[in-house]
Protein backbone atom coordinates (compact mmCIF):
# COMPACT_ATOMS: atom_id res chain seq x y z
CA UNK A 1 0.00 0.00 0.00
CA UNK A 2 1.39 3.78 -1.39
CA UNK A 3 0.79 6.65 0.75
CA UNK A 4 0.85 10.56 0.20
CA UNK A 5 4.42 10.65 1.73
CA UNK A 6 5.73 7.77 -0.71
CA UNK A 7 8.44 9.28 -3.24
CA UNK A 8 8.27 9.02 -6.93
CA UNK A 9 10.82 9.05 -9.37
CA UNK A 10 9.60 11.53 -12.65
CA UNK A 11 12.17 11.87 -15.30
CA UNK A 12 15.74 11.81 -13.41
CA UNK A 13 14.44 13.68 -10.38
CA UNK A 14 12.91 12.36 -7.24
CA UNK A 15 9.69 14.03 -5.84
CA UNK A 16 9.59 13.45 -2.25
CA UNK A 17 5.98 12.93 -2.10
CA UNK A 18 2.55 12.41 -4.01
CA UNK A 19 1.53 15.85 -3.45
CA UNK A 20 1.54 18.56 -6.49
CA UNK A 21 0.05 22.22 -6.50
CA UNK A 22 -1.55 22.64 -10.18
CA UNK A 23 -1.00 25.63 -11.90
CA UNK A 24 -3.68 28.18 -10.07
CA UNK A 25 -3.59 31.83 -11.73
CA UNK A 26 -3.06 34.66 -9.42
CA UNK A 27 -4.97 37.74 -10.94
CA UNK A 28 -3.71 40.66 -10.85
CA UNK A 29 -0.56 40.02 -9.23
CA UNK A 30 1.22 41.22 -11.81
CA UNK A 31 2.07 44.15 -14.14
CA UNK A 32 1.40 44.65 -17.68
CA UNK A 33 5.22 43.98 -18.25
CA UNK A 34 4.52 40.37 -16.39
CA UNK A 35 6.52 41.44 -13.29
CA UNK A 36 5.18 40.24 -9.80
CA UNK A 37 4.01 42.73 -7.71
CA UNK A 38 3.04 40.23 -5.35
CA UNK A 39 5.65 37.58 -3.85
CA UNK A 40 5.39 34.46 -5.54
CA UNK A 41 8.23 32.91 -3.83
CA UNK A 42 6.44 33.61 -0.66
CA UNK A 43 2.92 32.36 -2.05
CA UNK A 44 4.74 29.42 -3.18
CA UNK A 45 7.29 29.11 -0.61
CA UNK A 46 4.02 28.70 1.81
CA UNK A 47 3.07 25.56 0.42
CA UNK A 48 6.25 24.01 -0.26
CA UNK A 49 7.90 25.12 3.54
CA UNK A 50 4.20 22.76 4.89
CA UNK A 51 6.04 19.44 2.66
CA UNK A 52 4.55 19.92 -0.89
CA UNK A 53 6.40 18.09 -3.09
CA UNK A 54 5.83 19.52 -6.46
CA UNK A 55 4.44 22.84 -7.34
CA UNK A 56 3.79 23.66 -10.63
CA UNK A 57 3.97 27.97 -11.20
CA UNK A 58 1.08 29.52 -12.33
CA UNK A 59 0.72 30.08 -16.01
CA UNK A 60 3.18 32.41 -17.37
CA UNK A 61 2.69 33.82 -20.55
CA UNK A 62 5.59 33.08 -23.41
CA UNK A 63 4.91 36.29 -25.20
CA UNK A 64 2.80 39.64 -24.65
CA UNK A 65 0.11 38.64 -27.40
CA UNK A 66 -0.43 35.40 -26.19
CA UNK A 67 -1.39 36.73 -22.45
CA UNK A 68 -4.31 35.44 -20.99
CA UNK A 69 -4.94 38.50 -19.29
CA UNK A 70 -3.02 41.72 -18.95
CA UNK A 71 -1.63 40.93 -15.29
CA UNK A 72 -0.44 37.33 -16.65
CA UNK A 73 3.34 36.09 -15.23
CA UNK A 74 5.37 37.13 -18.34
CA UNK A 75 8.61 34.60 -18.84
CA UNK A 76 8.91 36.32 -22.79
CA UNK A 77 11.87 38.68 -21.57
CA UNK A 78 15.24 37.97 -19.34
CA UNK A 79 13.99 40.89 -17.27
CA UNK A 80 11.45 37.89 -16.04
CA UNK A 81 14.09 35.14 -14.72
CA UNK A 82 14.86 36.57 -10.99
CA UNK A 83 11.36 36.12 -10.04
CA UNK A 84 11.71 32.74 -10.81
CA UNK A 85 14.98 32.12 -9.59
CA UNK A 86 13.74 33.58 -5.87
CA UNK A 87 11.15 30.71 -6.32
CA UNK A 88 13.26 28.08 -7.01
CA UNK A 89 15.88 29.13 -4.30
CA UNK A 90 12.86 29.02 -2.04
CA UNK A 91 11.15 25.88 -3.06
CA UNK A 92 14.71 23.79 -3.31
CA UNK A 93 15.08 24.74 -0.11
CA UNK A 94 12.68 22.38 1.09
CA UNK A 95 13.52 19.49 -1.87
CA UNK A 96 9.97 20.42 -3.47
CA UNK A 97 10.10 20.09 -7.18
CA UNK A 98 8.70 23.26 -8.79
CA UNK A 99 8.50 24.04 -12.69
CA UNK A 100 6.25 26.56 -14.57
CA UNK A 101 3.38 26.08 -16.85
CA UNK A 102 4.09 28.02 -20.19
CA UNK A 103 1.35 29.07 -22.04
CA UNK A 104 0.07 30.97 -25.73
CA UNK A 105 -3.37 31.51 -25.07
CA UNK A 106 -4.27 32.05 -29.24
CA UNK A 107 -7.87 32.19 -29.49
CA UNK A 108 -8.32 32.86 -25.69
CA UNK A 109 -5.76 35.45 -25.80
CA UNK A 110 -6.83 39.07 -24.13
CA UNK A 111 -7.02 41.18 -27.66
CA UNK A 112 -9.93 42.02 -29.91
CA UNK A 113 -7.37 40.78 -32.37
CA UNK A 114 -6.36 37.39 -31.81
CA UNK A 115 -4.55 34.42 -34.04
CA UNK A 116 -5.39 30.80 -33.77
CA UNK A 117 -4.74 27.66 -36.00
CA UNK A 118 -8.10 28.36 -37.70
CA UNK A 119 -11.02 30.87 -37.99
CA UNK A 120 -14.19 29.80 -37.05
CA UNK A 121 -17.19 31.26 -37.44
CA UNK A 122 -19.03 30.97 -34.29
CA UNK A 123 -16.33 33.66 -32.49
CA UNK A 124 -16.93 37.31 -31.76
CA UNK A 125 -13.50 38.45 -31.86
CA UNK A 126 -11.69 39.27 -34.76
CA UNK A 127 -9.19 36.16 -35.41
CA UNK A 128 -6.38 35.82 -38.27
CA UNK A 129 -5.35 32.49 -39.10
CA UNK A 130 -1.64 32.03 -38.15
CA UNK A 131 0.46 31.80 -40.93
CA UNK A 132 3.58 29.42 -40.75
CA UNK A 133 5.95 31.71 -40.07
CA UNK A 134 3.97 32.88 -37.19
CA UNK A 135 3.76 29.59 -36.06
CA UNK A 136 7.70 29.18 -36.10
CA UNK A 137 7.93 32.55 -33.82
CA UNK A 138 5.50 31.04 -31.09
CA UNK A 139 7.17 27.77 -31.71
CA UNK A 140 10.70 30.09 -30.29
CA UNK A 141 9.20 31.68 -28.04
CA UNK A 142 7.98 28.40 -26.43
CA UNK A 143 11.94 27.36 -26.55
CA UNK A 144 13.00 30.44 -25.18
CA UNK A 145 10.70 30.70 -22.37
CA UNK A 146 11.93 27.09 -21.60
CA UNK A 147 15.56 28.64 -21.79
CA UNK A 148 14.67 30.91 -18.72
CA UNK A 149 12.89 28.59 -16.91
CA UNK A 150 15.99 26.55 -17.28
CA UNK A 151 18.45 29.83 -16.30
CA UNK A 152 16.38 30.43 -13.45
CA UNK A 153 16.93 26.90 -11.60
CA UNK A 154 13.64 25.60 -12.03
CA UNK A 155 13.21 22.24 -12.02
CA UNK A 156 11.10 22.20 -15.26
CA UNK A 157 8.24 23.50 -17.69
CA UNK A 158 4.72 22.22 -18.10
CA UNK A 159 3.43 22.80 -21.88
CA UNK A 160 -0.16 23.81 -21.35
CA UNK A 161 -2.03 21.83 -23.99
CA UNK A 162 -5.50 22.06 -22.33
CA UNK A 163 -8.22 24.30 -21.33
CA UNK A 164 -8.50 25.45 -24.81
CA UNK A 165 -5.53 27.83 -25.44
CA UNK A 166 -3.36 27.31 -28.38
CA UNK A 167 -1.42 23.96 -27.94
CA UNK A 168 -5.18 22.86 -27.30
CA UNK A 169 -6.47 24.58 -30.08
CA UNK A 170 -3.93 22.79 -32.75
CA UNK A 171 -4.53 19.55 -30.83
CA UNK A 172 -8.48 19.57 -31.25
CA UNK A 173 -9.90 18.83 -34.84
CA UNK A 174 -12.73 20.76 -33.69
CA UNK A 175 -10.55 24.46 -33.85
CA UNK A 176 -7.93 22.91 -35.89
CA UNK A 177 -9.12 23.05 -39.70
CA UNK A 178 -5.65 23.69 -41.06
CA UNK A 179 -4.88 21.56 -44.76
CA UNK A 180 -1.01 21.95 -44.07
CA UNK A 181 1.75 20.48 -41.93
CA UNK A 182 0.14 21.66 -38.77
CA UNK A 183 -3.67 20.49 -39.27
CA UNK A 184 -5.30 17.05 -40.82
CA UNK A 185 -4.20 14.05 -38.64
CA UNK A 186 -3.35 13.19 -35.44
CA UNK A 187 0.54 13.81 -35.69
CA UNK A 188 -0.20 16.61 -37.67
CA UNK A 189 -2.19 18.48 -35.24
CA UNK A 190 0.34 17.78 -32.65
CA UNK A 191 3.47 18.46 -34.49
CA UNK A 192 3.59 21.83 -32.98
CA UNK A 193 4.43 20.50 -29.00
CA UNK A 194 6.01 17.73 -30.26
CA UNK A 195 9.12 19.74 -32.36
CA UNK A 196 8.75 22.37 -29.28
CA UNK A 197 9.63 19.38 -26.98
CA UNK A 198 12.21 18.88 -29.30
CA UNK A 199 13.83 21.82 -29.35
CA UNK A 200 13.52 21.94 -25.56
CA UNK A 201 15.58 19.13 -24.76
CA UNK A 202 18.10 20.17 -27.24
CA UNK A 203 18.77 23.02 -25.38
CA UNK A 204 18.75 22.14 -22.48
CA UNK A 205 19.60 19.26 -20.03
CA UNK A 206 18.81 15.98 -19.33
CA UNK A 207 17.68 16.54 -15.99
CA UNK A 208 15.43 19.30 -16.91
CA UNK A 209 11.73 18.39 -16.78
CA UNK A 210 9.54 18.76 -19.65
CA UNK A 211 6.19 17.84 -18.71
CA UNK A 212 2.81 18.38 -20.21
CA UNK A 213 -0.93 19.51 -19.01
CA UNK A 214 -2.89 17.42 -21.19
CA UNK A 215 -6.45 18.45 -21.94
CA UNK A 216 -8.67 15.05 -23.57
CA UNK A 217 -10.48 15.97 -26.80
CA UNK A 218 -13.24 14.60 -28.74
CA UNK A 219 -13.60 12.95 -31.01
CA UNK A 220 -12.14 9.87 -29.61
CA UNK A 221 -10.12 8.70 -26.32
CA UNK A 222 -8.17 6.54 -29.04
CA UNK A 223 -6.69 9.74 -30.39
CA UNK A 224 -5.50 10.64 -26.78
CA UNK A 225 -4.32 7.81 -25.84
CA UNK A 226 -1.87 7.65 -29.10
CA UNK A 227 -0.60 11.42 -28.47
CA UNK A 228 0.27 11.00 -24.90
CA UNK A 229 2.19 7.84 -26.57
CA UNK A 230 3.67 10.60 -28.75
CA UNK A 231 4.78 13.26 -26.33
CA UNK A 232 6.04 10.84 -23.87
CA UNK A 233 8.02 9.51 -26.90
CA UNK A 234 9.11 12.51 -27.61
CA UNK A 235 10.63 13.35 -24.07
CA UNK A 236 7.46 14.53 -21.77
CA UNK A 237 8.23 12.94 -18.16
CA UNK A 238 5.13 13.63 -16.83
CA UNK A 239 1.33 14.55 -17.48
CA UNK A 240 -0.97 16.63 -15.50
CA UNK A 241 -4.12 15.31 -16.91
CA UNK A 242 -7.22 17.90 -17.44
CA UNK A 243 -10.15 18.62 -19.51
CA UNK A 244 -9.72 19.82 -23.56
CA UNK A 245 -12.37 21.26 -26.30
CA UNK A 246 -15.11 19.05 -26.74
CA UNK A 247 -14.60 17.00 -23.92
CA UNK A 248 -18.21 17.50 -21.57
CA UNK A 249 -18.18 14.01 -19.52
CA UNK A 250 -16.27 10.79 -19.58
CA UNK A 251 -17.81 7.61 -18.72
CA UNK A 252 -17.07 6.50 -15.66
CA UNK A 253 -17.83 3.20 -13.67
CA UNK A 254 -20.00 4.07 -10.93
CA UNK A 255 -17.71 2.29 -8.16
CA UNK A 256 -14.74 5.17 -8.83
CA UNK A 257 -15.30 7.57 -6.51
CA UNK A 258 -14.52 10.89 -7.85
CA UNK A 259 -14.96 13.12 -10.80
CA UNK A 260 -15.14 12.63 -14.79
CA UNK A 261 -12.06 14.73 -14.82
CA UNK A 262 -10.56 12.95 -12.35
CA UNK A 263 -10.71 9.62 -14.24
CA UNK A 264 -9.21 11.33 -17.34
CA UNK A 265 -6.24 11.03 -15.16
CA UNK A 266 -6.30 7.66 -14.74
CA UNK A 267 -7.33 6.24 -17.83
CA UNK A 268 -4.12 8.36 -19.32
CA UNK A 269 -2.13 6.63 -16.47
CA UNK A 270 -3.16 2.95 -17.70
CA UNK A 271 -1.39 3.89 -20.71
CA UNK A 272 1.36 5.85 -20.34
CA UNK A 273 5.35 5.05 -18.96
CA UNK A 274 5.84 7.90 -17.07
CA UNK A 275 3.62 9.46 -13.97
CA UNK A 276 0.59 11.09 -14.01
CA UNK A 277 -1.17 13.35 -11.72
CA UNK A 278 -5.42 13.51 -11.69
CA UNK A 279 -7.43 16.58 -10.59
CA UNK A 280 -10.43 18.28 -9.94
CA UNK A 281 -12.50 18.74 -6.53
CA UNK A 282 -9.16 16.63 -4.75
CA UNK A 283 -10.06 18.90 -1.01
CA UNK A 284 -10.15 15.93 1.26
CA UNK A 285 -6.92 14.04 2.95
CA UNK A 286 -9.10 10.83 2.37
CA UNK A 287 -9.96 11.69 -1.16
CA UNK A 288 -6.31 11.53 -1.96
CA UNK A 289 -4.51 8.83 0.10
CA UNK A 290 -7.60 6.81 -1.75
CA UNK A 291 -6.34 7.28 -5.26
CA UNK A 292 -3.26 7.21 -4.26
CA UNK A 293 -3.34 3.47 -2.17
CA UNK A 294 -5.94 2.10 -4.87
CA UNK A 295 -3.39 3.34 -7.43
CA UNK A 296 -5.91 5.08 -9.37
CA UNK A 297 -3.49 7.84 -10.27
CA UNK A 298 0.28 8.50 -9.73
CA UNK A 299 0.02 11.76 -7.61
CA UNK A 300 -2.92 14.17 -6.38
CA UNK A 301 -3.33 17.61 -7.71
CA UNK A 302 -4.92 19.58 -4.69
CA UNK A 303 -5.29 22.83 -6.04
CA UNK A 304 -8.08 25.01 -3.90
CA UNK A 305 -7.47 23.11 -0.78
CA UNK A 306 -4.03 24.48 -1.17
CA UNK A 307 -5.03 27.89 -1.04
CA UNK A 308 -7.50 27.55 1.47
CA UNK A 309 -4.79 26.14 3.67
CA UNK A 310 -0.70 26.35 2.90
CA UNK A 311 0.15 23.40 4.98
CA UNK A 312 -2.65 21.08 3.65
CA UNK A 313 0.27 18.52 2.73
CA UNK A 314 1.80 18.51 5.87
CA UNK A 315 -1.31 18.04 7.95
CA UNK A 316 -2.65 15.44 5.13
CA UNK A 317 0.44 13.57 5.54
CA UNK A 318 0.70 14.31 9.68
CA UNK A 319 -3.15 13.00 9.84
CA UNK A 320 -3.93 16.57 11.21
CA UNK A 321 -6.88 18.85 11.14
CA UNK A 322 -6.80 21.35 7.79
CA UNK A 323 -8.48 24.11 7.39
CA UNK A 324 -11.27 22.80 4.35
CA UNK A 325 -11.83 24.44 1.06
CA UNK A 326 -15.29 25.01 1.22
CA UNK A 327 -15.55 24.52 -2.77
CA UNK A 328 -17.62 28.14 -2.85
CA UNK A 329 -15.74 29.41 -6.06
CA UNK A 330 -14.62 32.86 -5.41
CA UNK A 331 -10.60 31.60 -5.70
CA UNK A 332 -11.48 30.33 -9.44
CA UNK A 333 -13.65 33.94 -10.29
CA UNK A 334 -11.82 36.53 -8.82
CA UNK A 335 -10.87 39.63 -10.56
CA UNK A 336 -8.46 40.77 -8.58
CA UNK A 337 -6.44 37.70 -6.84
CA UNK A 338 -7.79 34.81 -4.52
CA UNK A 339 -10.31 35.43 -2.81
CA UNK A 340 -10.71 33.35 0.64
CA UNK A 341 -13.50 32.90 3.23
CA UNK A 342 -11.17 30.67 5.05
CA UNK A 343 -7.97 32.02 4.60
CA UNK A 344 -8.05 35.93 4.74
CA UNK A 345 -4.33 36.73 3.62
CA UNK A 346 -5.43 35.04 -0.34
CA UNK A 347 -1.61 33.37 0.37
């Protein structure tokens, strides 16, 4: 039988525990340059000081017009890297793995004017089809933004290829209509991550974690299940396993105990070589040493209960009293950081 405090080997790093904090956007904690104006060393320092054992950064944008928002982390410039280096100092002070989630948010992007892999109809904002050069830029500034992850100490990068921003986009044949290189088939459509990945490992190290936030897409689970195969081929050492486009529910049998989204996560593990981490509504200590002992998923991504209390891990592991996410919302909806009925200082 696994428990929380187990350690896991993901690429050629150990993780000293089961515990990972997703990537959870801070709003507005940031300037339109993509400078903190809020500690994130201390926000994240919080959780990994109470024994979290891998934190992945908040999504940080890889250029200015693929921001999600205006007060988006910014890792585009080398003005960006000491706020990531105090992180990592801070985090690796503790042996907690920490990487950041890199993002293009294409369609999804903050702008009027947006670009995407194709233009469909049914949007309201005016969107140009990226042309292949354009393509090749984003494809750099992927790589570089990797670079300075990799300058700053972090551990890794996640590639966010869910939740509908751009690596989503190309993945999905539902907002990928493209007749070239970069749209058709399966490899096609995912040709994009796969030569960023690349690229990534070229120049970089062996020890430096590329892993992936994969978001399932309709039309079939078959196509997932062969580009997971891909990426991990490709070098991705581990997947944080979400929802895509097109994906509404997932079958699931009625003895497994949590969400649809959650099983994503382990259907993806039950064919994949390298660990994976579930998600979604993961608030209670039980909830987790469950998935984890039944070996329904490699690690537990406990996202709001993490910001409801900093040393949730420690107290999960410690069989302790937390302070409980009351699942109310106003973390995910905020306009102007977390906001917390049960822990006041949004840290």
């Amino acid at each position: 039988m696994t428990t929380l405090n187990t350690p896991i080997t993901i690429g050629n790093k150990t993780c000293k525990n089961r515990i990972l904090m997703p990537p959870l956007v801070c709003f507005n904690w940031a300037d339109e340059e993509g400078i903190e104006t809020q500690s994130r060393s201390e926000h994240y320092g919080l959780r990994s000081d109470a024994d979290t054992g891998f934190i992945v950064i908040e999504a940080a944008a890889i250029s200015k017009e693929g921001r999600i928002t205006k007060s988006e982390l910014g890792i585009w410039d080398d003005k960006h890297l000491d706020q990531y280096k105090r992180i990592a100092d801070r985090c690796h002070q503790n042996d907690t793995l920490v990487v950041v989630q890199i993002v293009h948010a294409g369609i999804k992007a903050c702008y009027d004017k947006v670009y995407a892999p194709s233009v469909l109809e049914e949007n309201e904002k005016e969107v140009l089809e990226l042309s292949i050069d354009h393509i090749n830029q984003i494809k750099e500034d992927f790589i570089s933004a990797a670079v300075r992850a990799y300058k700053s100490g972090l551990d890794g990068v996640e590639l966010h290829g869910a939740h509908g921003y751009l690596l989503n986009q190309f993945a999905s044949p539902k907002s990928n209509l493209r007749k070239d290189q970069y749209g058709g088939d399966l490899e096609n459509r995912f040709r994009l991550p796969l030569e960023i990945i690349d690229e990534i490992k070229k120049q970089t190290s062996e020890d430096f974690l590329i892993t992936y936030r994969y978001g399932l897409n309709d039309p079939t689970f078959e196509d997932d299940i062969n580009a997971v195969k891909m990426l991990q081929a490709a070098g991705v050492v581990f997947f944080n396993v979400s929802s895509g486009i097109g994906i509404k529910a997932f079958d699931t049998p009625d003895e497994y105990p949590e969400s649809f989204i959650t099983y994503m996560g382990y259907k993806i593990k039950q064919n994949v070589n390298v660990p994976v981490a579930s998600v979604y509504g993961i608030r209670h200590p039980e909830q987790a040493i469950k998935l984890i002992n039944d070996d329904l998923t490699d690690m537990v991504a406990v996202g709001r209960g993490l910001l409801a209390d900093p040393e949730w891990s420690k107290k999960a592991i410690n069989n302790q009293q937390i302070n409980m996410c009351l699942h109310c919302k106003p973390c995910q909806f905020a306009k102007d950081g977390h906001k917390c009925p049960v822990n006041k200082r949004a840290f």
